[in-house]
C-alpha atoms as a PDB file:
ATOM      1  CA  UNK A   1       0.000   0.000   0.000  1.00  0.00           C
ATOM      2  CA  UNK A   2       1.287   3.687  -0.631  1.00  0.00           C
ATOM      3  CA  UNK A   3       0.846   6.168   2.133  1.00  0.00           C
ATOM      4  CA  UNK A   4      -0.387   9.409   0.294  1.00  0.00           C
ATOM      5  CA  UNK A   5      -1.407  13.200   1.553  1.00  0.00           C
ATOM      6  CA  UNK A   6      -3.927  15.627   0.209  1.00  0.00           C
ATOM      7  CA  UNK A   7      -5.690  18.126   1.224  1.00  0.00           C
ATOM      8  CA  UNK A   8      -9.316  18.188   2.293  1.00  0.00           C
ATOM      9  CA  UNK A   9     -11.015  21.143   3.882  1.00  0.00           C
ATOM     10  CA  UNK A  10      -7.641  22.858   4.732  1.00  0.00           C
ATOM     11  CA  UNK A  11      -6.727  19.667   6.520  1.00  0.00           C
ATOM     12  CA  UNK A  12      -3.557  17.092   5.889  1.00  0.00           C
ATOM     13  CA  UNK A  13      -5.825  13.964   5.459  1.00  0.00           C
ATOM     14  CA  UNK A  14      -3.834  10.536   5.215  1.00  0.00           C
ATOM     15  CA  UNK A  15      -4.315   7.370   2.778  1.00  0.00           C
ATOM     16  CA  UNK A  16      -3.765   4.275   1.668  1.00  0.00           C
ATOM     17  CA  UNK A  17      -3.937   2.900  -1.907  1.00  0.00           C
ATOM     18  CA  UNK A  18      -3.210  -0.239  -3.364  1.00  0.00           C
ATOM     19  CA  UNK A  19      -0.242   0.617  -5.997  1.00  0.00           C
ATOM     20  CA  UNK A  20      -2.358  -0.961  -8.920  1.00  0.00           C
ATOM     21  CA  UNK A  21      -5.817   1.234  -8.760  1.00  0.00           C
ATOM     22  CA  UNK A  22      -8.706   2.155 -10.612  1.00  0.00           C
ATOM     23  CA  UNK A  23     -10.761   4.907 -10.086  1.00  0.00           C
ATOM     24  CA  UNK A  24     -13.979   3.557 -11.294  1.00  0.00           C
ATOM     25  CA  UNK A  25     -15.442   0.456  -8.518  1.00  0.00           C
ATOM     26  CA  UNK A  26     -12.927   1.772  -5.933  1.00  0.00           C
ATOM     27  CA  UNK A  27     -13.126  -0.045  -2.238  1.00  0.00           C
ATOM     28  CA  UNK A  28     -12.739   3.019   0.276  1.00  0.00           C
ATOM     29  CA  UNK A  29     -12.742   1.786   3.814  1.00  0.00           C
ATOM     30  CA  UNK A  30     -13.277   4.037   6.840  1.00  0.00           C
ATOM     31  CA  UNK A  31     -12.032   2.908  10.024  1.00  0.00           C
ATOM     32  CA  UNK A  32     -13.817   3.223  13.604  1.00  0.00           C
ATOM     33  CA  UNK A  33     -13.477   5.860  16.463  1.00  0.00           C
ATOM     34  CA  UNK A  34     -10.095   5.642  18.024  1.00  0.00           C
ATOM     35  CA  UNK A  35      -9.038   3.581  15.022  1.00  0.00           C
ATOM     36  CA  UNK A  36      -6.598   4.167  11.992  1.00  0.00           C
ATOM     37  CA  UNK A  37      -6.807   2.861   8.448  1.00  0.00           C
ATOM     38  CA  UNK A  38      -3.821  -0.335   9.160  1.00  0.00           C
ATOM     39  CA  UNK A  39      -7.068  -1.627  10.894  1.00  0.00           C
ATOM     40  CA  UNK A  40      -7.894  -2.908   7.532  1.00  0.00           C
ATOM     41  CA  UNK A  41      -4.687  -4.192   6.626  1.00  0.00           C
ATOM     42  CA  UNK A  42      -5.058  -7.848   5.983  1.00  0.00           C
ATOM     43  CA  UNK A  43      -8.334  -6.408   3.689  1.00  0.00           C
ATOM     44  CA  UNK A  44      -6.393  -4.275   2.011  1.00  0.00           C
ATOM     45  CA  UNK A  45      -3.484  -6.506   0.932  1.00  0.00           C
ATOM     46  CA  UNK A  46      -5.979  -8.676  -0.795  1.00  0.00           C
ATOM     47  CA  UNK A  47      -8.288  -6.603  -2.859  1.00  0.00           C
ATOM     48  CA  UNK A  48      -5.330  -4.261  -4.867  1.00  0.00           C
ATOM     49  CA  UNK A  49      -8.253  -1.753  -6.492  1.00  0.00           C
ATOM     50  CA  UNK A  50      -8.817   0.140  -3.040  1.00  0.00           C
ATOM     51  CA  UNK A  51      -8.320   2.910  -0.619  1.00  0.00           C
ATOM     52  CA  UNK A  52      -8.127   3.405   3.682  1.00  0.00           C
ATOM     53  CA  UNK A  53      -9.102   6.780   4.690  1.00  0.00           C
ATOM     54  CA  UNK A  54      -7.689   8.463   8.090  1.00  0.00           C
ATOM     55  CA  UNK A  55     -10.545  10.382   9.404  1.00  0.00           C
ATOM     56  CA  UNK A  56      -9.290  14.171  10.466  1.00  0.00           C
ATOM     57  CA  UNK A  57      -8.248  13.370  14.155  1.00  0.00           C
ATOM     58  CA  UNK A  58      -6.720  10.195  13.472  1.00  0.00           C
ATOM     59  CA  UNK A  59      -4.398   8.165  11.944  1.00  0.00           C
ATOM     60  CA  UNK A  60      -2.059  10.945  11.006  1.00  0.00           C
ATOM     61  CA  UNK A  61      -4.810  13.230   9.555  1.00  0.00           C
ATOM     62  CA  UNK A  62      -4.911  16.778  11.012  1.00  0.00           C
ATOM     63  CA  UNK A  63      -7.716  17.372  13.609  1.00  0.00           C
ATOM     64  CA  UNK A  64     -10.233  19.654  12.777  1.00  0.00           C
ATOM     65  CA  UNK A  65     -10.083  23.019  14.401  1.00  0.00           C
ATOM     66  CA  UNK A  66     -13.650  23.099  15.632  1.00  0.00           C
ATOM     67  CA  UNK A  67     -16.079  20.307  16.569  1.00  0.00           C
ATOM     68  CA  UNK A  68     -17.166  18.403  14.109  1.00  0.00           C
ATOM     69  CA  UNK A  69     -20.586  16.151  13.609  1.00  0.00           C
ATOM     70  CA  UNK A  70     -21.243  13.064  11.449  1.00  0.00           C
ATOM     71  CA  UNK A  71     -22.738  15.373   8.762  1.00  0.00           C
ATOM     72  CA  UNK A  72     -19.289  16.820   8.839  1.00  0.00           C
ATOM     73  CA  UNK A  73     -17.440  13.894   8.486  1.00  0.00           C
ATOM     74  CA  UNK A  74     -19.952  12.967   5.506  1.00  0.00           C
ATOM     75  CA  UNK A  75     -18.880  16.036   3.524  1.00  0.00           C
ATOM     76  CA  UNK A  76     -15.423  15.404   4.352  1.00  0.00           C
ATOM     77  CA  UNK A  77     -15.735  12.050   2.826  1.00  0.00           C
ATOM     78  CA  UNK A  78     -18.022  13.818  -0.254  1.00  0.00           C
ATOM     79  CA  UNK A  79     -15.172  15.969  -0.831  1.00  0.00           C
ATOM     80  CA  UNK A  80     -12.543  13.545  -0.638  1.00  0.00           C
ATOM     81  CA  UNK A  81     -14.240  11.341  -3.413  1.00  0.00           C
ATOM     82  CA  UNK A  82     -14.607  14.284  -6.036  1.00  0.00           C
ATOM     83  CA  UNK A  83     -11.248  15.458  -5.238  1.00  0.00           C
ATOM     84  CA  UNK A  84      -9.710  11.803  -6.349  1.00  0.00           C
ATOM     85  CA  UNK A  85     -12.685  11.322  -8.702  1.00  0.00           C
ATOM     86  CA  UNK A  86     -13.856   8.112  -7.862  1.00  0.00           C
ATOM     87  CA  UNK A  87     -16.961   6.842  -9.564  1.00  0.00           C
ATOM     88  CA  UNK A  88     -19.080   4.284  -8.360  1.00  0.00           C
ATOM     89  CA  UNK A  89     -16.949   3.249  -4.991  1.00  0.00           C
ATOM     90  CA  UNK A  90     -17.995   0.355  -2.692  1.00  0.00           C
ATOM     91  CA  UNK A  91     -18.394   1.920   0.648  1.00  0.00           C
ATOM     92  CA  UNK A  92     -17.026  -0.040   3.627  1.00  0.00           C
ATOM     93  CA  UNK A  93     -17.140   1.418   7.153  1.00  0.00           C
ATOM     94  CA  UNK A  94     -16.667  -0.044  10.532  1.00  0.00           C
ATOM     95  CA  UNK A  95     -18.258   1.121  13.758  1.00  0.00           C
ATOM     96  CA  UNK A  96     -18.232   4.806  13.416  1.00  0.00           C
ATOM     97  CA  UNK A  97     -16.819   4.892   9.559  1.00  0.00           C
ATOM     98  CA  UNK A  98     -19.867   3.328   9.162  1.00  0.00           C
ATOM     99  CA  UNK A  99     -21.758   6.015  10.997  1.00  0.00           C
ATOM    100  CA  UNK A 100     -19.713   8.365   8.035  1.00  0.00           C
ATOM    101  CA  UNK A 101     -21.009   6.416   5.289  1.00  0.00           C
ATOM    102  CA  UNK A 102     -25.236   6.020   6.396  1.00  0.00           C
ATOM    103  CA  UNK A 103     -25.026   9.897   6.350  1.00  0.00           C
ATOM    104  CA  UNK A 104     -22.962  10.411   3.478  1.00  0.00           C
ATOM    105  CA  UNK A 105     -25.819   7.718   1.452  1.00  0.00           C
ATOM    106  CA  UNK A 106     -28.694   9.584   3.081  1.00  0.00           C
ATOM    107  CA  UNK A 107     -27.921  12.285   0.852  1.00  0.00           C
ATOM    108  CA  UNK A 108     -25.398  11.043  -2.160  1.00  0.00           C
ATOM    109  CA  UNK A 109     -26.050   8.596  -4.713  1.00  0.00           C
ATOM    110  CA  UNK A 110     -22.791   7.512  -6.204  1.00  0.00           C
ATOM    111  CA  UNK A 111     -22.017   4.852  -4.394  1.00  0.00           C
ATOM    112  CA  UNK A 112     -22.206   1.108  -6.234  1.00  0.00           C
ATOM    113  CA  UNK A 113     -22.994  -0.246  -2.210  1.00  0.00           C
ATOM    114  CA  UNK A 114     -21.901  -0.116   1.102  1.00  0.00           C
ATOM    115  CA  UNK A 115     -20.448  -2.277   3.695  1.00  0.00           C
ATOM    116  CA  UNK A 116     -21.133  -2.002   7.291  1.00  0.00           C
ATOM    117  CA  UNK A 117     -19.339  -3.794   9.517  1.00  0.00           C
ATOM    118  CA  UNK A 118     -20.368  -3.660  13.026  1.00  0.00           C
ATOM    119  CA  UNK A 119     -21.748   0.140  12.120  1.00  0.00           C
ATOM    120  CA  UNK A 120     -22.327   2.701  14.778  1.00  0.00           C
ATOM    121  CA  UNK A 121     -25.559   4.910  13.865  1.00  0.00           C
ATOM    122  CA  UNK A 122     -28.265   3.577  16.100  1.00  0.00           C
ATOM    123  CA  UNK A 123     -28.174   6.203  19.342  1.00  0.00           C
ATOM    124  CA  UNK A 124     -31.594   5.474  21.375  1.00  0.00           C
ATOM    125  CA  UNK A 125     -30.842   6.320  24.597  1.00  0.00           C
ATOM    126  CA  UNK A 126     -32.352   4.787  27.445  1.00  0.00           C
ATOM    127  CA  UNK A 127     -33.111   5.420  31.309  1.00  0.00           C
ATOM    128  CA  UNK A 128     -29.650   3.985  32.216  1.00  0.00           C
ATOM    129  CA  UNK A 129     -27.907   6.819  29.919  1.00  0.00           C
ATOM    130  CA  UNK A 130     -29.847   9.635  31.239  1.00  0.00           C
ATOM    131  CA  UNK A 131     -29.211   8.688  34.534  1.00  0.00           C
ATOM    132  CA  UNK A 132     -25.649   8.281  33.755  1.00  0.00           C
ATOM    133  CA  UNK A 133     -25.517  12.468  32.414  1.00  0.00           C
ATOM    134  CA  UNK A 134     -27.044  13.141  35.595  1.00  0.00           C
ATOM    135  CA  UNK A 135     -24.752  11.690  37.295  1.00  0.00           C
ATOM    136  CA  UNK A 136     -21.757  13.433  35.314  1.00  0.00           C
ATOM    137  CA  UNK A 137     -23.807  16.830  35.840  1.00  0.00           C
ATOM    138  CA  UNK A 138     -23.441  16.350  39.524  1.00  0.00           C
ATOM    139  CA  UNK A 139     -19.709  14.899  39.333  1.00  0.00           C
ATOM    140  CA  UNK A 140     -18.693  18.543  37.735  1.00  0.00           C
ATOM    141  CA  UNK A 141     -20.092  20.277  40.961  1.00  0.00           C
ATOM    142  CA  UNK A 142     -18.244  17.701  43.237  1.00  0.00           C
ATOM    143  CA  UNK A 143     -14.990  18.462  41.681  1.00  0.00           C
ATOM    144  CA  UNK A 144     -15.270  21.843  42.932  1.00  0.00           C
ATOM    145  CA  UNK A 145     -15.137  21.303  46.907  1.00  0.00           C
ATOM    146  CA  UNK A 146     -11.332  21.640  48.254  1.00  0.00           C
ATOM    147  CA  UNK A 147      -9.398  18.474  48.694  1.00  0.00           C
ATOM    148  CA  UNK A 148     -12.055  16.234  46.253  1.00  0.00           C
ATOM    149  CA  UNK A 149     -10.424  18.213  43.352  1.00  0.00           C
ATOM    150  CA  UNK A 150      -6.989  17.000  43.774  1.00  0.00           C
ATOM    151  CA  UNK A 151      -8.823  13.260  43.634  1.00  0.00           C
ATOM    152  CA  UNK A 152     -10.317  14.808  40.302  1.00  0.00           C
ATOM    153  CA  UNK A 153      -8.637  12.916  37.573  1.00  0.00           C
ATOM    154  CA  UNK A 154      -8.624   9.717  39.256  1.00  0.00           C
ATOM    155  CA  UNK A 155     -12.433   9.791  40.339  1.00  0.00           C
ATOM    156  CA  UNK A 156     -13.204  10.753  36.422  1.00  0.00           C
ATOM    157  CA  UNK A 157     -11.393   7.392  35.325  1.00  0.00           C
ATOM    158  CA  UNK A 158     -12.944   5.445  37.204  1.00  0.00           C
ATOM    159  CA  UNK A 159     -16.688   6.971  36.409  1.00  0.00           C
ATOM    160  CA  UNK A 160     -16.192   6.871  32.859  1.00  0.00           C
ATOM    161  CA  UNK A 161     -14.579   3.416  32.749  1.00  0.00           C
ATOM    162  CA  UNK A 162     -17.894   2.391  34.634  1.00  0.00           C
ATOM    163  CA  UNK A 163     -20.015   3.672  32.219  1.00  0.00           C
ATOM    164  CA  UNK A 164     -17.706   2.502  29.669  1.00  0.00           C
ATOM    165  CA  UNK A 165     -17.374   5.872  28.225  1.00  0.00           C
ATOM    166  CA  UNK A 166     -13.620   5.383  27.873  1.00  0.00           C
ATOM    167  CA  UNK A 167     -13.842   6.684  24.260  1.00  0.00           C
ATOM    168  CA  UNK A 168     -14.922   9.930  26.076  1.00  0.00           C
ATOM    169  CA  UNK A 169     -12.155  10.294  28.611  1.00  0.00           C
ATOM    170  CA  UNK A 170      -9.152   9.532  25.842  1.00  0.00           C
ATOM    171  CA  UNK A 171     -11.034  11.448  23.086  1.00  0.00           C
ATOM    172  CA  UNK A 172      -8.285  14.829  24.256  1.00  0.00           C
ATOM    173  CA  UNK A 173      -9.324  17.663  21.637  1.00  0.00           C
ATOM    174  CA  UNK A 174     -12.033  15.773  20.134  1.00  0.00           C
ATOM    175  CA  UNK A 175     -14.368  15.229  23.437  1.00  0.00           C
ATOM    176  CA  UNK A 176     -16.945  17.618  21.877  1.00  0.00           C
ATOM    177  CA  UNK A 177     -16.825  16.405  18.783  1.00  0.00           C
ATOM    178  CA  UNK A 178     -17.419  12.666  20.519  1.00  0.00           C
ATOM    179  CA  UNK A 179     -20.267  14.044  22.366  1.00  0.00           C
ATOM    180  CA  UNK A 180     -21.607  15.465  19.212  1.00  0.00           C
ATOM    181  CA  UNK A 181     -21.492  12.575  17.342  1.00  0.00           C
ATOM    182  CA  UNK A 182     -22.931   9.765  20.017  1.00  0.00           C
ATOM    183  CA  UNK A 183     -25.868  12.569  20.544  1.00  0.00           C
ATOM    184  CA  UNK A 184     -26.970  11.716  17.179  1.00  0.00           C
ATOM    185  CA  UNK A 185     -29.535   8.889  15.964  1.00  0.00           C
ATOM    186  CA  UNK A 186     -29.226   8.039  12.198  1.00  0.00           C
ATOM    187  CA  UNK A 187     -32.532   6.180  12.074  1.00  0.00           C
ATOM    188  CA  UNK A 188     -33.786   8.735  10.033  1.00  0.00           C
ATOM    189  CA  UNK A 189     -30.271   8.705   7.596  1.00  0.00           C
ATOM    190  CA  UNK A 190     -30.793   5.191   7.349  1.00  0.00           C
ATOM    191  CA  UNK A 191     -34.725   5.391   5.982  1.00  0.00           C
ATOM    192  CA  UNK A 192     -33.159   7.414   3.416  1.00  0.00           C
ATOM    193  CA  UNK A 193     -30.063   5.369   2.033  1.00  0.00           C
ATOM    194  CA  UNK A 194     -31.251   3.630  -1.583  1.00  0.00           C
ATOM    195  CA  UNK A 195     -27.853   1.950  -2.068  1.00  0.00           C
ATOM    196  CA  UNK A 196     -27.629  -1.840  -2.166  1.00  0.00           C
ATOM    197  CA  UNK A 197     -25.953  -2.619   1.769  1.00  0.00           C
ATOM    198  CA  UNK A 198     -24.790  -5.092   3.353  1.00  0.00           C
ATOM    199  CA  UNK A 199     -24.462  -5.551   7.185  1.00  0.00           C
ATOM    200  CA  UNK A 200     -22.098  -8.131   8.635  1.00  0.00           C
ATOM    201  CA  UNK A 201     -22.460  -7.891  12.550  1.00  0.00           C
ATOM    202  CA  UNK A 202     -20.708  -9.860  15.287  1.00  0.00           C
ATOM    203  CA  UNK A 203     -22.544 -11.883  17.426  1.00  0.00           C
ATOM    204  CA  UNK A 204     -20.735 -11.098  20.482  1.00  0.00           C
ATOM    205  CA  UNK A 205     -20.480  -7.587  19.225  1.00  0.00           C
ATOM    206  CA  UNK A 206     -20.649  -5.911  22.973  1.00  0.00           C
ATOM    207  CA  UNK A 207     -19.960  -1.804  21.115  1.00  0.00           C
ATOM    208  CA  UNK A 208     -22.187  -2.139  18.481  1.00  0.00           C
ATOM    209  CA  UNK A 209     -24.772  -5.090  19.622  1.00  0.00           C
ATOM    210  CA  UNK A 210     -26.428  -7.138  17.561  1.00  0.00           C
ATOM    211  CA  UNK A 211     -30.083  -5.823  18.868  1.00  0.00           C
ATOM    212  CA  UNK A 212     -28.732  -2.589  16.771  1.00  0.00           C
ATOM    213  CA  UNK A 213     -27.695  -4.081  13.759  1.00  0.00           C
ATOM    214  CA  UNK A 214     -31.202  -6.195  13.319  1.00  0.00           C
ATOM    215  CA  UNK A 215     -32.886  -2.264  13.881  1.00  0.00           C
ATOM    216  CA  UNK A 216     -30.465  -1.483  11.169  1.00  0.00           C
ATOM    217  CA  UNK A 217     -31.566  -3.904   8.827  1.00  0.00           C
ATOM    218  CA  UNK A 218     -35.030  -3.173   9.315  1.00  0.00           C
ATOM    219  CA  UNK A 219     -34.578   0.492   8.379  1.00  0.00           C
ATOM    220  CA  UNK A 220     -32.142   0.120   5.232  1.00  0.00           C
ATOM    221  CA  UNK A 221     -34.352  -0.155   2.266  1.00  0.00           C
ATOM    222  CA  UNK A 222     -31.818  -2.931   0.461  1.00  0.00           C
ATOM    223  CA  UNK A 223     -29.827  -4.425   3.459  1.00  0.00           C
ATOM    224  CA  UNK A 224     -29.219  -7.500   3.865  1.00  0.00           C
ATOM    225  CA  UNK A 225     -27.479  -8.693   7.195  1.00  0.00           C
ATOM    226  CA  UNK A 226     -24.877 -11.448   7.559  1.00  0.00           C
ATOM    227  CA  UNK A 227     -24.180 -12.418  11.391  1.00  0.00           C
ATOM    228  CA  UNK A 228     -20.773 -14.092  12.318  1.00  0.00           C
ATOM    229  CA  UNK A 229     -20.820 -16.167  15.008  1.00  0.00           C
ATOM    230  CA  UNK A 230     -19.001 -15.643  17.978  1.00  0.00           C
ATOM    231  CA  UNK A 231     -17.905 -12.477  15.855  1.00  0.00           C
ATOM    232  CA  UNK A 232     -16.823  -9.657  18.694  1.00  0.00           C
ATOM    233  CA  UNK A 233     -16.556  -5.669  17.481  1.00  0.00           C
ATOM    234  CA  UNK A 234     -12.980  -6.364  16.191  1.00  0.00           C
ATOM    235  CA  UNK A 235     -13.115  -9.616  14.305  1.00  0.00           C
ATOM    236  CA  UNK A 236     -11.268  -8.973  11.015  1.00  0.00           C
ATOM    237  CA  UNK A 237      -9.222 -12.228  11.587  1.00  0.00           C
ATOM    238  CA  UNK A 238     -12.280 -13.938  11.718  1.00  0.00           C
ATOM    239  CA  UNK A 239     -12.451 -16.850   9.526  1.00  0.00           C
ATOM    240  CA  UNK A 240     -16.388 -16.535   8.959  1.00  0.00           C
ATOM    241  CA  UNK A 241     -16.399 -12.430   8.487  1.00  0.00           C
ATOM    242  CA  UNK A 242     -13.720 -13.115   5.575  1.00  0.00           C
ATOM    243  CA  UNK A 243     -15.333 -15.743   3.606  1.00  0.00           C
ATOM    244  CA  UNK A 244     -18.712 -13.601   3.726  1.00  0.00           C
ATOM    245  CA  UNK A 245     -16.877 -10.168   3.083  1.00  0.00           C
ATOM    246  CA  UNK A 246     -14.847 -11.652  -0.037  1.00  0.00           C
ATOM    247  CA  UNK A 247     -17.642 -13.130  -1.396  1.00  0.00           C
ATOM    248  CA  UNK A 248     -19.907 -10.136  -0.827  1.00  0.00           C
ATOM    249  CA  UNK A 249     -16.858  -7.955  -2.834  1.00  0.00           C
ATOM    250  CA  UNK A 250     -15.991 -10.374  -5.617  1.00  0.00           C
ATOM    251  CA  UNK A 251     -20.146 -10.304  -6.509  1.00  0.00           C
ATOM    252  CA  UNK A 252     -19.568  -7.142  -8.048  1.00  0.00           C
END
């Protein structure tokens, strides 16, 4: 793979690209939160039309100077694909690349079809959550008595990791832009994506669980879900989650 820079949005974005590559039926992958394109690595060494994306605030790409939202992120991607000029790309996103891509569909038509792999998107929050915020809410006015503010940082670990809102704590200058983006349900996004998807979910999936992906399916006009068992959120070494995604890419 050659590591490449451009330019998007007054931002260094990196890539990857297969040396041999075609600009027409490209596979552009987008990698999770917290993630970086060599997530995709064994993928990408065996399909030599394709491209890994670093999203701006990881993987070497510049971070963007304000917060960002999905929609954001979607225009980022728009941009990226007219500045290369790829035509009919296959679409392949994990966890929150995925996220990327149901926006970017909701509202661009170019894509041949999309992958989701363990997708982010689905945000209904329940009692739990809102409790949790609560909860955070009063933490902030805690921190502020003499003495509990010198426990600060180490009382905040240990909340978050609870709540397993790790992501949170180690997002540094991207915590609003995480907040923005797990605020937002793409339910509606997904209604309006037209383009030919298909879902392959983990069954032990504890991120993204499977309860979301089914949701997902429902709500995707032309999705058709694949489930790998005993599949977790990271399973690209998977035996199962190869032979479907390979045969899923070599149908077109």
């Amino acid at each position: 793979m050659l590591k490449k820079d451009i330019i998007i949005q007054n931002l260094k974005t990196t890539y990857y690209q297969s040396e041999v590559f075609n600009k027409d039926n490209a596979l552009i992958f987008l990698h999770g939160w917290g993630s970086e394109p060599q997530i995709f690595n064994d993928l990408l060494n065996q399909n030599r039309n394709s491209i890994a994306i670093a999203l701006p605030g990881f993987g070497g790409s510049e971070t963007p100077k304000r917060a960002w939202f999905v929609s954001d992120y979607a225009n980022f991607l728009k941009q990226f694909l007219e500045k290369l000029q790829i035509n009919k790309p296959i679409l392949i996103g994990h966890s929150f690349g995925g996220s990327v891509i149901i926006k970017y569909c909701a509202h661009n038509k170019i894509a041949k079809q999309i992958i989701l792999i363990n997708s982010a998107g689905i945000r209904k929050k329940g009692i739990k959550i809102f409790l949790y915020l609560i909860l955070a809410k009063i933490f902030k006015t805690i921190f502020l008595i003499p003495g509990v503010a010198l426990l600060k940082n180490k009382i905040r670990k240990r909340f978050y990791s609870h709540i397993g809102a790790t992501d949170y704590l180690n997002a540094g200058p991207l915590k609003q832009t995480f907040q923005n983006i797990i605020n937002e349900d793409l339910s509606e996004d997904m209604i309006k994506t037209k383009t030919k998807t298909t879902l392959i979910w983990g069954e032990r999936d504890q991120e993204t669980p499977l309860k979301n992906g089914l949701l997902m399916q429902s709500l995707i006009p032309q999705a058709e879900m694949f489930i790998v068992r005993e599949g977790k959120h990271f399973m690209f070494d998977n035996e199962e989650f190869n032979r479907i995604f390979f045969k899923q890419i070599n149908a077109n």
